[in-house]
Structures are given as C-alpha cells and as structure tokens.
N, C-alpha and C. Protein backbone atom coordinates (compact mmCIF):
# COMPACT_ATOMS: atom_id res chain seq x y z
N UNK A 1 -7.33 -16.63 25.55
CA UNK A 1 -8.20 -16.98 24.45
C UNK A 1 -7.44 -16.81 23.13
N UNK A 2 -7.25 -17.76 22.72
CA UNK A 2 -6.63 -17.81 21.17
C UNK A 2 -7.89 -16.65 20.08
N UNK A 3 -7.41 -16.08 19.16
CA UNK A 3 -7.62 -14.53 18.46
C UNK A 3 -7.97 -15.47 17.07
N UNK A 4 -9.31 -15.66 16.39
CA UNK A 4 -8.84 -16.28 15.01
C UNK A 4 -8.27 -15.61 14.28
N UNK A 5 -8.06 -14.06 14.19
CA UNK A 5 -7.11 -13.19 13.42
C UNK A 5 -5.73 -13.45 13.34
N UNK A 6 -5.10 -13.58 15.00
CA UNK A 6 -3.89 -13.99 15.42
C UNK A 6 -3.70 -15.27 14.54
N UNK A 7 -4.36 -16.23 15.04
CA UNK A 7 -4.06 -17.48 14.58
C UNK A 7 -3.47 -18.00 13.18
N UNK A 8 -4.66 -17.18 12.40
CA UNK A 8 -4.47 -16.59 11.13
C UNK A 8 -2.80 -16.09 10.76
N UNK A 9 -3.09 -14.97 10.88
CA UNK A 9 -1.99 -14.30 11.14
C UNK A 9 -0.52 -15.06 10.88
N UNK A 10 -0.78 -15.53 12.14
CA UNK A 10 0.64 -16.64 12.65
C UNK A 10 1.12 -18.06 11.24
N UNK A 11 -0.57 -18.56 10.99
CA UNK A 11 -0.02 -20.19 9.99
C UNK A 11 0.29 -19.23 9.04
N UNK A 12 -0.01 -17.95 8.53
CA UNK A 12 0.56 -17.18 7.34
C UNK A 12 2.06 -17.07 7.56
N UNK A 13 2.29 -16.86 8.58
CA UNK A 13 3.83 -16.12 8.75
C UNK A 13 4.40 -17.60 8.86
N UNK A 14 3.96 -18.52 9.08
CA UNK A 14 4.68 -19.93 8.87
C UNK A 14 4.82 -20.65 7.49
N UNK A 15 4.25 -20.48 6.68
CA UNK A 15 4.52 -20.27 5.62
C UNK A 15 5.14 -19.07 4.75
N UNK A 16 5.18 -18.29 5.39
CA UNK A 16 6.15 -17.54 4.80
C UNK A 16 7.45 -18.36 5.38
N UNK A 17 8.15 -18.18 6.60
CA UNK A 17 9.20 -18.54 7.14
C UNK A 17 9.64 -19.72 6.56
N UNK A 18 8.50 -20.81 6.14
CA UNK A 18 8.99 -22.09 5.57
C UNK A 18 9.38 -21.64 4.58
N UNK A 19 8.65 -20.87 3.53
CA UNK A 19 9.16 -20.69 1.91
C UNK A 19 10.69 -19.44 1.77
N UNK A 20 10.72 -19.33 2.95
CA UNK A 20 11.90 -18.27 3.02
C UNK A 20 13.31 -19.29 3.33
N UNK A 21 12.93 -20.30 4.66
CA UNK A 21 13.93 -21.25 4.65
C UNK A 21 14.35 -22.52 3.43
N UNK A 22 13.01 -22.40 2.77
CA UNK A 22 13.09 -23.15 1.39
C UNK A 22 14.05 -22.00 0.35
N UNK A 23 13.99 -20.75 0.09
CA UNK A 23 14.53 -20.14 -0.36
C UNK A 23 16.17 -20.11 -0.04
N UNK A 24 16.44 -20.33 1.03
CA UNK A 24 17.50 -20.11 2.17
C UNK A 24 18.15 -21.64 1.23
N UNK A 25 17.63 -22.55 1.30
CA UNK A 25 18.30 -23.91 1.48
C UNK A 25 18.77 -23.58 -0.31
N UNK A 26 17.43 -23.06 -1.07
CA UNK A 26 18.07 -23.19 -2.64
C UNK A 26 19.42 -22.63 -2.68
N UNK A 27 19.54 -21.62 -2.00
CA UNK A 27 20.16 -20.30 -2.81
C UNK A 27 21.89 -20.99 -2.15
N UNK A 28 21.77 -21.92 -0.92
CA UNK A 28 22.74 -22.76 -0.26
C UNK A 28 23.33 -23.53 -1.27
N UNK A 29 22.44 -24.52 -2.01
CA UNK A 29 22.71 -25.86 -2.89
C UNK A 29 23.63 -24.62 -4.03
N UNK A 30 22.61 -24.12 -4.49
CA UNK A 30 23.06 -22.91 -5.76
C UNK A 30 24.50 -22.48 -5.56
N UNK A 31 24.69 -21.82 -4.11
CA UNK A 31 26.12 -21.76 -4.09
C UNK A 31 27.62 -22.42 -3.96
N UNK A 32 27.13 -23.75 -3.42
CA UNK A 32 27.88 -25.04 -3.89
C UNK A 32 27.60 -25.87 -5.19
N UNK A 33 26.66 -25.05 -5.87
CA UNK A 33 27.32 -25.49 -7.55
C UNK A 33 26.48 -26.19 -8.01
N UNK A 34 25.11 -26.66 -7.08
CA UNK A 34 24.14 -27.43 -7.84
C UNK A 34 23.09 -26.33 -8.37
N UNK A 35 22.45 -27.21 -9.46
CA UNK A 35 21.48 -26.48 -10.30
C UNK A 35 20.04 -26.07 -9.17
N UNK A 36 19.63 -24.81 -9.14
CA UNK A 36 18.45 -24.28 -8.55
C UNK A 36 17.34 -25.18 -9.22
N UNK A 37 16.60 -25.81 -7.80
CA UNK A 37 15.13 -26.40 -8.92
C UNK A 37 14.46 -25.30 -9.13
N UNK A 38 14.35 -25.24 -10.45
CA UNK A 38 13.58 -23.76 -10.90
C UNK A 38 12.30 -23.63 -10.92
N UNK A 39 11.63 -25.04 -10.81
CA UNK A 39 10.16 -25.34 -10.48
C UNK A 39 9.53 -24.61 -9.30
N UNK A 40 10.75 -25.23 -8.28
CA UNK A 40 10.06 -24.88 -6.99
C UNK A 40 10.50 -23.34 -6.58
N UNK A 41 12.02 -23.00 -7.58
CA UNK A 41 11.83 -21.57 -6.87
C UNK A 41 11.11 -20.62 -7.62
N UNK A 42 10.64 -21.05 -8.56
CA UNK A 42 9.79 -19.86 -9.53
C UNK A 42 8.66 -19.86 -8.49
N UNK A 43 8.00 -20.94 -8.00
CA UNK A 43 6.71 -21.69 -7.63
C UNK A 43 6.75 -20.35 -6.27
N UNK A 44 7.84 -20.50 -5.42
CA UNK A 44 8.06 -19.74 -4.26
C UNK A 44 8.14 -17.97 -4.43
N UNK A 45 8.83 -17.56 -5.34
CA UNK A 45 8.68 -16.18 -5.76
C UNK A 45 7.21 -15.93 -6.32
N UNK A 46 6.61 -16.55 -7.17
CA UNK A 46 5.03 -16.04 -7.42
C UNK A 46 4.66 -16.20 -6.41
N UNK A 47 4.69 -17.05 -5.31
CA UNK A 47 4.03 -16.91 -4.18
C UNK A 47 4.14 -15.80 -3.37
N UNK A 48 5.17 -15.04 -3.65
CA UNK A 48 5.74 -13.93 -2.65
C UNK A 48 5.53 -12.80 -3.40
N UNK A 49 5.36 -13.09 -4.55
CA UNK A 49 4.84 -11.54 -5.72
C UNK A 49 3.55 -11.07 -5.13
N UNK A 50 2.90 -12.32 -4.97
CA UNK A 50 1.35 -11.97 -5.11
C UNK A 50 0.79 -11.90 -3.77
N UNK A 51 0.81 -13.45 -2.91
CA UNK A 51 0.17 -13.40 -1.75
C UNK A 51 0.25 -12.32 -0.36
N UNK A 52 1.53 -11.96 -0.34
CA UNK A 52 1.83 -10.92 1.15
C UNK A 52 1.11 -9.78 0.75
N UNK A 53 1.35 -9.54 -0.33
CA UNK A 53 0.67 -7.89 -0.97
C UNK A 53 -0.60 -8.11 -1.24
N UNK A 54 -1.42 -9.12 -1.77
CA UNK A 54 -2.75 -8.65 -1.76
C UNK A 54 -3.64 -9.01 -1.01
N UNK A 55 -3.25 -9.87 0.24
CA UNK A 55 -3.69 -10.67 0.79
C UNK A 55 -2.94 -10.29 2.63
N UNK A 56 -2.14 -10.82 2.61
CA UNK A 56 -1.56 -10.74 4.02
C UNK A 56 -1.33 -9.15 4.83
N UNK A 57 -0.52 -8.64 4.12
CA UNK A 57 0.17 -7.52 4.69
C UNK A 57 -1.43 -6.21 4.64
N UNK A 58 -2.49 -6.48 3.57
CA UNK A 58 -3.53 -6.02 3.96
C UNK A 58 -4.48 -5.95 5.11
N UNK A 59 -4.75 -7.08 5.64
CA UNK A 59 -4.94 -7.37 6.59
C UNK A 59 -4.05 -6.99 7.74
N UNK A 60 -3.01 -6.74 7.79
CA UNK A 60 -2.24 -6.23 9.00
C UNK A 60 -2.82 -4.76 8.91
N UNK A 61 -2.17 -4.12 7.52
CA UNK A 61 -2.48 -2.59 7.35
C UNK A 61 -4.17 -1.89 7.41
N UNK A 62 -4.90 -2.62 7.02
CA UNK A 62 -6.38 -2.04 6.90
C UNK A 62 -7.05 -2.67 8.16
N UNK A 63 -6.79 -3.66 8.96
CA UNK A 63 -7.28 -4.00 10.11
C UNK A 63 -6.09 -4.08 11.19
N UNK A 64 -5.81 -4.89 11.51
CA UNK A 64 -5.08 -5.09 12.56
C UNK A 64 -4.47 -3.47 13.31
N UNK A 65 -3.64 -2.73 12.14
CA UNK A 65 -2.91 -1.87 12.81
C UNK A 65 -3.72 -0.71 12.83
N UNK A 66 -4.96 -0.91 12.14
CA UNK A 66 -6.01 0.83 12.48
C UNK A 66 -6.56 0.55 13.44
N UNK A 67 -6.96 -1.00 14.17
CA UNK A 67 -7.16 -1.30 14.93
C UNK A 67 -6.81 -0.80 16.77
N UNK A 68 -5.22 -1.09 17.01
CA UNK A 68 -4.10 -0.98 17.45
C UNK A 68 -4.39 0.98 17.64
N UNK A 69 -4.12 1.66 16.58
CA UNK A 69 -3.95 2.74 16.28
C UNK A 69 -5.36 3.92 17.02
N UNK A 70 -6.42 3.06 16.69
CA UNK A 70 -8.22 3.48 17.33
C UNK A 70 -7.75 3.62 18.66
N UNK A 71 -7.23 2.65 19.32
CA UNK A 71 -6.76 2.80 20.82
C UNK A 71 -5.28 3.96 21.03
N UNK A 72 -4.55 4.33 20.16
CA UNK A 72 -3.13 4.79 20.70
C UNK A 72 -2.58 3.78 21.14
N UNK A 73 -2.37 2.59 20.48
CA UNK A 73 -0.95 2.08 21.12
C UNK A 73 -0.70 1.69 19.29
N UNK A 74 1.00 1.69 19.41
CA UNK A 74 1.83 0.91 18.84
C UNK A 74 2.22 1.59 17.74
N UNK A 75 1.66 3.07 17.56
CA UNK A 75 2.17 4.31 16.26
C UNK A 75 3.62 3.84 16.06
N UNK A 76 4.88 3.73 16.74
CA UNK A 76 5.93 3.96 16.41
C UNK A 76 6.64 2.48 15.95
N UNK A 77 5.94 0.86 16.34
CA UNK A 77 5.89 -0.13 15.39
C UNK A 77 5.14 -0.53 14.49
N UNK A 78 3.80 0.63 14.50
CA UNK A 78 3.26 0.30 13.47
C UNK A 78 4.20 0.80 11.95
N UNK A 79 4.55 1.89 12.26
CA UNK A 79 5.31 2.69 11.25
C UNK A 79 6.51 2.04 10.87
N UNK A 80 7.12 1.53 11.51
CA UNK A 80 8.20 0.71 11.38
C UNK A 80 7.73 -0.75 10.47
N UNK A 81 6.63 -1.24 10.61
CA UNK A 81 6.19 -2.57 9.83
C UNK A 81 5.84 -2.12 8.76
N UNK A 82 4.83 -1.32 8.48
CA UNK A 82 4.64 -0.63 7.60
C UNK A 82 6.12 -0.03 6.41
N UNK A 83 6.76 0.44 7.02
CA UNK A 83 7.79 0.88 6.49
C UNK A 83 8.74 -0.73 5.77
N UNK A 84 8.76 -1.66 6.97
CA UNK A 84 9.23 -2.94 6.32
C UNK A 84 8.15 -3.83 5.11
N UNK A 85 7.10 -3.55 5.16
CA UNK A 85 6.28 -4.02 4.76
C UNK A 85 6.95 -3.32 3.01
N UNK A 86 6.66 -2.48 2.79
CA UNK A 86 7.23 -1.72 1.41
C UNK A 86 8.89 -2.03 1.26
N UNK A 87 9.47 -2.13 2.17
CA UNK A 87 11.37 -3.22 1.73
C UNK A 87 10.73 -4.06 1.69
N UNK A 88 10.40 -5.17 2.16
CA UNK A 88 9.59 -6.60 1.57
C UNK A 88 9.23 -6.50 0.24
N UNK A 89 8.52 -5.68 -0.11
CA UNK A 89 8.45 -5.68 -1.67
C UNK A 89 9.09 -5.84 -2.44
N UNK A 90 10.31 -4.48 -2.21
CA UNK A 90 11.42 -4.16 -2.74
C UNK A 90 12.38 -5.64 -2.78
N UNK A 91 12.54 -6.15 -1.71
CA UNK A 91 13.62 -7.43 -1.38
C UNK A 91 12.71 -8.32 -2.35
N UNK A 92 11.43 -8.52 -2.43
CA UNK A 92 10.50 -9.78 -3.39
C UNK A 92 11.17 -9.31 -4.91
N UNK A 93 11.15 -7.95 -5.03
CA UNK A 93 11.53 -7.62 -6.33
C UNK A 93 12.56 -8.02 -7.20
N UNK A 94 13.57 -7.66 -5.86
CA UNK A 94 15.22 -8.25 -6.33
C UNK A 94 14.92 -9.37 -6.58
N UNK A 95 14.80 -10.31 -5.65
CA UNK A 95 14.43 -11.89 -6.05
C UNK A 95 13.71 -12.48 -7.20
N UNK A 96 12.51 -11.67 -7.33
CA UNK A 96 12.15 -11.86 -8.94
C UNK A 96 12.86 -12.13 -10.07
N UNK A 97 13.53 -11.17 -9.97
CA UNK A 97 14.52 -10.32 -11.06
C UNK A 97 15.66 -11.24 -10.76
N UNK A 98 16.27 -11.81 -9.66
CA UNK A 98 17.56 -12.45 -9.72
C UNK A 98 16.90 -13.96 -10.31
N UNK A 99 15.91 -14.37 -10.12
CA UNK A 99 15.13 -15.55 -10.41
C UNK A 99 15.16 -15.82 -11.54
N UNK A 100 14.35 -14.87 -12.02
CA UNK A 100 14.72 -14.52 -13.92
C UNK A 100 15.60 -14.92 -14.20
N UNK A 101 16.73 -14.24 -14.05
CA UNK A 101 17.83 -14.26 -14.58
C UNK A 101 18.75 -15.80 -14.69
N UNK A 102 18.44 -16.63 -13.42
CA UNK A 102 18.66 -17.92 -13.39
C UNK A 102 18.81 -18.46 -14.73
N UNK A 103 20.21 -19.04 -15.03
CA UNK A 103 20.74 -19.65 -15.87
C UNK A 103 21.94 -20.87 -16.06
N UNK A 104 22.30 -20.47 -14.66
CA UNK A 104 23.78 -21.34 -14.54
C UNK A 104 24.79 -20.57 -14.81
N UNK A 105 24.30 -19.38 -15.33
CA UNK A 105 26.24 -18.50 -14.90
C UNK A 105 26.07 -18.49 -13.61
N UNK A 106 27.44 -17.88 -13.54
CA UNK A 106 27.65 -17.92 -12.20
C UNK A 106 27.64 -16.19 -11.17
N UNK A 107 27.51 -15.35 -12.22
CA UNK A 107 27.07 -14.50 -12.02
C UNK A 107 25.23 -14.03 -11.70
N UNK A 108 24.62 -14.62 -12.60
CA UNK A 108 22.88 -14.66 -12.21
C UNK A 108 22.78 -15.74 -11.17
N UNK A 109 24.03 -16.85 -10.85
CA UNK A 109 23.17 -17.75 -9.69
C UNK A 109 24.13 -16.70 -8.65
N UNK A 110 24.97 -16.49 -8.29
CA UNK A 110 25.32 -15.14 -7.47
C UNK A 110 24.43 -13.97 -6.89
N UNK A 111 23.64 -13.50 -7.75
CA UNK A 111 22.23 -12.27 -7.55
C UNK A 111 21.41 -13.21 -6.65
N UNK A 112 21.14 -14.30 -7.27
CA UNK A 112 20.01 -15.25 -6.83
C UNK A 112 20.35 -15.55 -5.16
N UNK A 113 21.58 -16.08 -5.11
CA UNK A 113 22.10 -16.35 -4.23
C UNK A 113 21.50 -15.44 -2.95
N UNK A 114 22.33 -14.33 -3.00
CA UNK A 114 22.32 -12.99 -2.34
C UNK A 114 20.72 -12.79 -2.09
N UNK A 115 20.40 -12.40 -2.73
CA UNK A 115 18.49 -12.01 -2.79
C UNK A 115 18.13 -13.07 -1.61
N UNK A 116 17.91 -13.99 -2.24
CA UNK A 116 17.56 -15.21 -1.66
C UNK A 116 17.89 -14.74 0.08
N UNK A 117 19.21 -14.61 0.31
CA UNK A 117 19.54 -15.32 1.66
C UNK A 117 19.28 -14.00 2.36
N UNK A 118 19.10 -12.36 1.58
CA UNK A 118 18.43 -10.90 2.03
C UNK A 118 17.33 -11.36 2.60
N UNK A 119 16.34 -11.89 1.75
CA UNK A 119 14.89 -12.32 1.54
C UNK A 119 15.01 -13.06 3.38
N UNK A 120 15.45 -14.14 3.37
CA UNK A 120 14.98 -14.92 4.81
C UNK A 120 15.70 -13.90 5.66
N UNK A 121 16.58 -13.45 5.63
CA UNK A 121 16.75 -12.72 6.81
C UNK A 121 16.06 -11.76 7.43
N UNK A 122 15.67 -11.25 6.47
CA UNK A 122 14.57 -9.83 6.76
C UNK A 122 13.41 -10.25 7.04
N UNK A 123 13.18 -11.32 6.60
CA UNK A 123 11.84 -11.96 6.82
C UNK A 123 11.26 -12.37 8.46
N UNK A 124 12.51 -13.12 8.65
CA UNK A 124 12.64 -13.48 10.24
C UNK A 124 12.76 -12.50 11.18
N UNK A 125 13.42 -11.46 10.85
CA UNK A 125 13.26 -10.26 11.74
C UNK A 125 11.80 -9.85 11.98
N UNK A 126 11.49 -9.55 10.68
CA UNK A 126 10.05 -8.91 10.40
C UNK A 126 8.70 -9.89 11.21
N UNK A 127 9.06 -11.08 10.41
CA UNK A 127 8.36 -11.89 11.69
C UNK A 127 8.30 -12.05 13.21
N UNK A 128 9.26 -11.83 13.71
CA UNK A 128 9.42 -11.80 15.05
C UNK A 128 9.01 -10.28 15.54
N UNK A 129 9.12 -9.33 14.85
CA UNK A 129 8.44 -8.53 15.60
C UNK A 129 7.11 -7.99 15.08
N UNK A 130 6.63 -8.78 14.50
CA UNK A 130 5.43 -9.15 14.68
C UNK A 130 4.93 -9.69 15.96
N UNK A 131 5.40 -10.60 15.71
CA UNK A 131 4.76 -11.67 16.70
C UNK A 131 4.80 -11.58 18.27
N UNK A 132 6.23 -10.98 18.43
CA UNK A 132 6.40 -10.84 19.81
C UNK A 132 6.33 -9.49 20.60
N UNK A 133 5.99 -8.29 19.31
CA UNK A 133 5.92 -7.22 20.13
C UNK A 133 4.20 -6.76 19.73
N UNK A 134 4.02 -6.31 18.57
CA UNK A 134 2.75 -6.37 17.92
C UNK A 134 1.69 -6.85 17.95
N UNK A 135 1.32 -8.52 18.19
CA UNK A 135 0.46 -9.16 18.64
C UNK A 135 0.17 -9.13 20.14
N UNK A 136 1.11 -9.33 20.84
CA UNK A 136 1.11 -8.89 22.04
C UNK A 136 0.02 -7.58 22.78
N UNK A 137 0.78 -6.71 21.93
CA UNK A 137 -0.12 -5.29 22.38
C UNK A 137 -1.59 -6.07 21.86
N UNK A 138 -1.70 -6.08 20.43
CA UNK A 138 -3.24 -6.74 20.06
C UNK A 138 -3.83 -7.34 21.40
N UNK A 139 -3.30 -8.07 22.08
CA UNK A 139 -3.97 -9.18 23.07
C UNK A 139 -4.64 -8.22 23.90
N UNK A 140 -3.67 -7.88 24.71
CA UNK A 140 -3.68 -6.50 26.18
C UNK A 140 -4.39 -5.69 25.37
N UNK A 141 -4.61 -5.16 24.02
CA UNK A 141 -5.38 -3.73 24.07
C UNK A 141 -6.87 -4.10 23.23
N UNK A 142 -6.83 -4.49 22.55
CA UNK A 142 -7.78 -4.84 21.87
C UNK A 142 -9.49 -5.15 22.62
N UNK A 143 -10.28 -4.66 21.99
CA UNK A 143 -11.64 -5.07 22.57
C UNK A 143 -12.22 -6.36 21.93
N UNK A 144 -13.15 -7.29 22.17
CA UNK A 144 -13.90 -8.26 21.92
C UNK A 144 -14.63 -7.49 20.34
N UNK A 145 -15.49 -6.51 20.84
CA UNK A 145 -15.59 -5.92 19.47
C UNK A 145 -15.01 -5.58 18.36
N UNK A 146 -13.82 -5.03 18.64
CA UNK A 146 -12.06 -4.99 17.79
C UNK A 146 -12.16 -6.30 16.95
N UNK A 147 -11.85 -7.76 17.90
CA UNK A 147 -11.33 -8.71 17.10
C UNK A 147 -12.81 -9.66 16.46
N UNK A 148 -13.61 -9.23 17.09
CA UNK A 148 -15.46 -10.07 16.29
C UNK A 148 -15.00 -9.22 15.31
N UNK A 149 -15.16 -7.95 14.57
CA UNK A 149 -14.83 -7.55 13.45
C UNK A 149 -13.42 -7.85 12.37
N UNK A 150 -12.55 -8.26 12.93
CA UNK A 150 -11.24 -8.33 12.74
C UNK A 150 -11.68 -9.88 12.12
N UNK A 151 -12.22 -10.79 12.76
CA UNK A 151 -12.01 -12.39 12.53
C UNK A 151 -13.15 -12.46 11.57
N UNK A 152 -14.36 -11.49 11.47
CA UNK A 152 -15.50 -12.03 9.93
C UNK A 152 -14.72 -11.52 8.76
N UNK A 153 -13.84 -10.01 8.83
CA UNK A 153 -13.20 -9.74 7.51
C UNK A 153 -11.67 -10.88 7.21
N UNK A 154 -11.48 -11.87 8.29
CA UNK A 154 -9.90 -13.01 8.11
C UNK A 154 -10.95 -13.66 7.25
N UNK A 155 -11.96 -13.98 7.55
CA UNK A 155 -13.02 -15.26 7.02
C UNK A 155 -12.95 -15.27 5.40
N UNK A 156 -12.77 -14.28 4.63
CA UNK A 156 -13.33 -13.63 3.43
C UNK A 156 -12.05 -14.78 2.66
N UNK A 157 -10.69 -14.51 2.82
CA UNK A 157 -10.14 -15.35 1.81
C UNK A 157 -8.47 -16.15 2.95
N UNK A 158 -8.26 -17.14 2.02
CA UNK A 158 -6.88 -18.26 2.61
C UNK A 158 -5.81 -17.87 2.00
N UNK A 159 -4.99 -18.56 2.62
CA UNK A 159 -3.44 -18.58 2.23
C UNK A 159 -3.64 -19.84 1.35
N UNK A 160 -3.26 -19.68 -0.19
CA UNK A 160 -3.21 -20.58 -0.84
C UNK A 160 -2.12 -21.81 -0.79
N UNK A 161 -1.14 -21.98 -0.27
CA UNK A 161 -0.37 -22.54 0.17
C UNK A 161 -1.09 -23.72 1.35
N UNK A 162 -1.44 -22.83 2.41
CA UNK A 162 -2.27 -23.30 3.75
C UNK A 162 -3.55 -23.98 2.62
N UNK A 163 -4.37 -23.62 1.88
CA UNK A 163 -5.66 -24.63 1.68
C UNK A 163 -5.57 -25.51 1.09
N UNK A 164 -4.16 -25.24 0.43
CA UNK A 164 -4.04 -26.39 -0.54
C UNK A 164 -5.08 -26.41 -1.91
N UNK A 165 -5.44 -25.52 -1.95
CA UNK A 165 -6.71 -26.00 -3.20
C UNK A 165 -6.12 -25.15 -4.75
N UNK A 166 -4.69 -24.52 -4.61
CA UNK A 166 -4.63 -23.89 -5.94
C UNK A 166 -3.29 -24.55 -6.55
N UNK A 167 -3.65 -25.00 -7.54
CA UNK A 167 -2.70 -26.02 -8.54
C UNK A 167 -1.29 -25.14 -8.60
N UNK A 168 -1.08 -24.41 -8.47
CA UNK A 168 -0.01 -23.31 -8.75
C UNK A 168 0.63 -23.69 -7.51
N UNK A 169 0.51 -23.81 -6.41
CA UNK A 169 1.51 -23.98 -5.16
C UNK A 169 1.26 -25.14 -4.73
N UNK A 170 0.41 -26.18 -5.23
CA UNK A 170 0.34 -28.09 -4.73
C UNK A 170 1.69 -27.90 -4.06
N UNK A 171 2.80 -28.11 -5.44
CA UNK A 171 4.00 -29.01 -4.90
C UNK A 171 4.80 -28.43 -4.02
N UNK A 172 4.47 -27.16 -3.98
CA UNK A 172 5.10 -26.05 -3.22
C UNK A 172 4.90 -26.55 -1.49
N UNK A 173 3.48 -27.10 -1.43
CA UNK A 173 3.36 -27.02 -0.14
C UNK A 173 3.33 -28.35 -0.19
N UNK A 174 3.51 -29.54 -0.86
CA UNK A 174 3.97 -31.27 -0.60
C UNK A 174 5.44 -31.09 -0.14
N UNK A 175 5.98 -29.79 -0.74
CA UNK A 175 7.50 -29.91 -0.49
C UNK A 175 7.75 -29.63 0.99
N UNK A 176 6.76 -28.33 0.92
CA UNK A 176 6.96 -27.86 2.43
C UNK A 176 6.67 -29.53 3.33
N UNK A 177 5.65 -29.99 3.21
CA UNK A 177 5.23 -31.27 4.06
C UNK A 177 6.21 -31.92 4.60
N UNK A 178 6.82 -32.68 3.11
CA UNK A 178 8.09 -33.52 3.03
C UNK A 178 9.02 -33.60 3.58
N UNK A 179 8.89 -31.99 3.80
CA UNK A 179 10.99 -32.04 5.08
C UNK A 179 10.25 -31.36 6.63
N UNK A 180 8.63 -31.56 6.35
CA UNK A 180 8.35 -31.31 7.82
C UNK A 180 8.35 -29.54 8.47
N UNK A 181 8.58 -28.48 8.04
CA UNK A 181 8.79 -27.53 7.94
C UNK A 181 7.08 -27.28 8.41
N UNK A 182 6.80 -26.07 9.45
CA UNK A 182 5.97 -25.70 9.71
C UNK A 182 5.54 -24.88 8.83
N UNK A 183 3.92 -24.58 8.65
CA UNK A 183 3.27 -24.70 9.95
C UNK A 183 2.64 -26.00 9.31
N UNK A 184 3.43 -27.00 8.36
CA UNK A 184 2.57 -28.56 8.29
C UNK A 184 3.69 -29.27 8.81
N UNK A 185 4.55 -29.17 9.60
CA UNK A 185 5.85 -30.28 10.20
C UNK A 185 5.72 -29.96 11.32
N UNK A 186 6.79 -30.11 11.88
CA UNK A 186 7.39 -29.79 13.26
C UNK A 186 6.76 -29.34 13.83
C-alpha cells in the first residue's frame, strides 16, 4: 500500500534532488567560465533557505521519526538524519553566502562553485538514506493509526515548487520541466 506521507515525502526529495542537480549543472557551466544564471540560482537557494526547514525536514522530525521512535526502531538513524538535517543547513548557508557573493571574480564564482557541488552531494546521500533505510522501517513498523495521523497533518501545506501556485519558484519549476528532471520528467 503506497503511504500518502511516504509519497509525499518522496515528490519532496525529488525536487530537492532536481534543484540540487540544477545547482550541480550551474556551479559546472560557472566553472568553465560561463556566467551563473543568477535568476535561477538565487530562485534555487531561497528555495532551500526556506522550504526544507519550515516545511519538510519538520515533518520528518515532529512526525515521521517520533513516530518510528513510539515503537523503538531506528534511534541510531534517526540521530544521524537529524544530525544531517542541521549540516544541511549549515551547507544551505555556505551556498547563500557563496551566492551573494556572485560576481564574476573568479574567486566568489570558486566559493559558489564548491558550495554548490558540497550541496548535491550531501544531498544525495541524505536522500538515499532516507529512502532506502528509513522509510523502509516506516513500512514494516508503523501502524495504520501511525500513518491516518501522519497523512491528515502532510494534508495541512505543499511543496511550493510541486503546486506550482507561488510566483517566486514558476520558472524554477518550468526549468525543472524543460530538461525533464523528476519528479516532473523522467
């Protein structure tokens, strides 16, 4: 039985992964000497300032993993996500800050660079063990009652990216469309 929490869950982390491989591809062009579109990477860092922290990574921490935790399973990856969950910040931060700085030296597209290609790597880790160790347990341990509570508090708010309805990330997510990049491509 597909989890609407999971499900949830998952088109979030696909948009992250897209805007991380979108990050990945800038910080690529940037280091062969073309100009960063600063549209789309400003567009991608506010997205990453705001949405994982007040929105996503809540939902893991205030449900999912007290969830997990009510039963005894998964203390020693919960702590570990948790723990990545706060470097995620830290790594969004750098990126901010190297973003800023974006000018065309070659020293601020250098920071940018770096951040940038920190940012997807950690990201993909972090995602995957999510997904493949974490959710997992969710499936096997979890009660019907667990996830009926779990899926009316997902209901409450979207991934603005995913609804498409906030003028601030439109082009963000036409871009994502455009080269096909999940969770609207491939």
């Amino acid at each position: 039985m597909t989890r609407k929490t999971l499900s949830v869950l998952r088109a979030e982390h696909g948009v992250l992964l897209s805007i991380a491989r979108l990050l990945e591809a800038e910080a690529l062009r940037t280091e062969r000497g073309a100009a960063p579109n600063l549209d789309l990477v400003s567009a991608m860092v506010e997205y990453l300032r705001d949405y994982p922290f007040k929105f996503h990574h809540p939902k893991e921490e205030r449900l999912l993993f007290p969830a997990l935790a009510k039963h005894g399973e998964g203390a020693e990856a919960i702590a570990r996500l948790e723990h990545e969950h706060a470097e995620e910040e830290a790594l969004i931060h750098t990126l901010d800050v190297s973003t800023s700085a974006l000018d065309g030296a070659t020293a601020a597209n250098a920071a940018f660079v770096e951040a940038a290609k920190r940012y997807a790597r950690f990201l993909e880790g972090h995602v995957h063990a999510e997904e493949r160790h974490v959710f997992p347990l969710a499936e096997r341990t979890l009660t019907d009652d667990d996830w009926a509570k779990m899926d009316e508090a997902f209901g409450d708010h979207g991934d603005p990216v995913l609804k498409g309805e906030d003028e601030r990330f439109r082009a963000l997510r036409l871009h994502i469309e455009a080269i096909g990049l999940p969770p609207f491509g491939l």
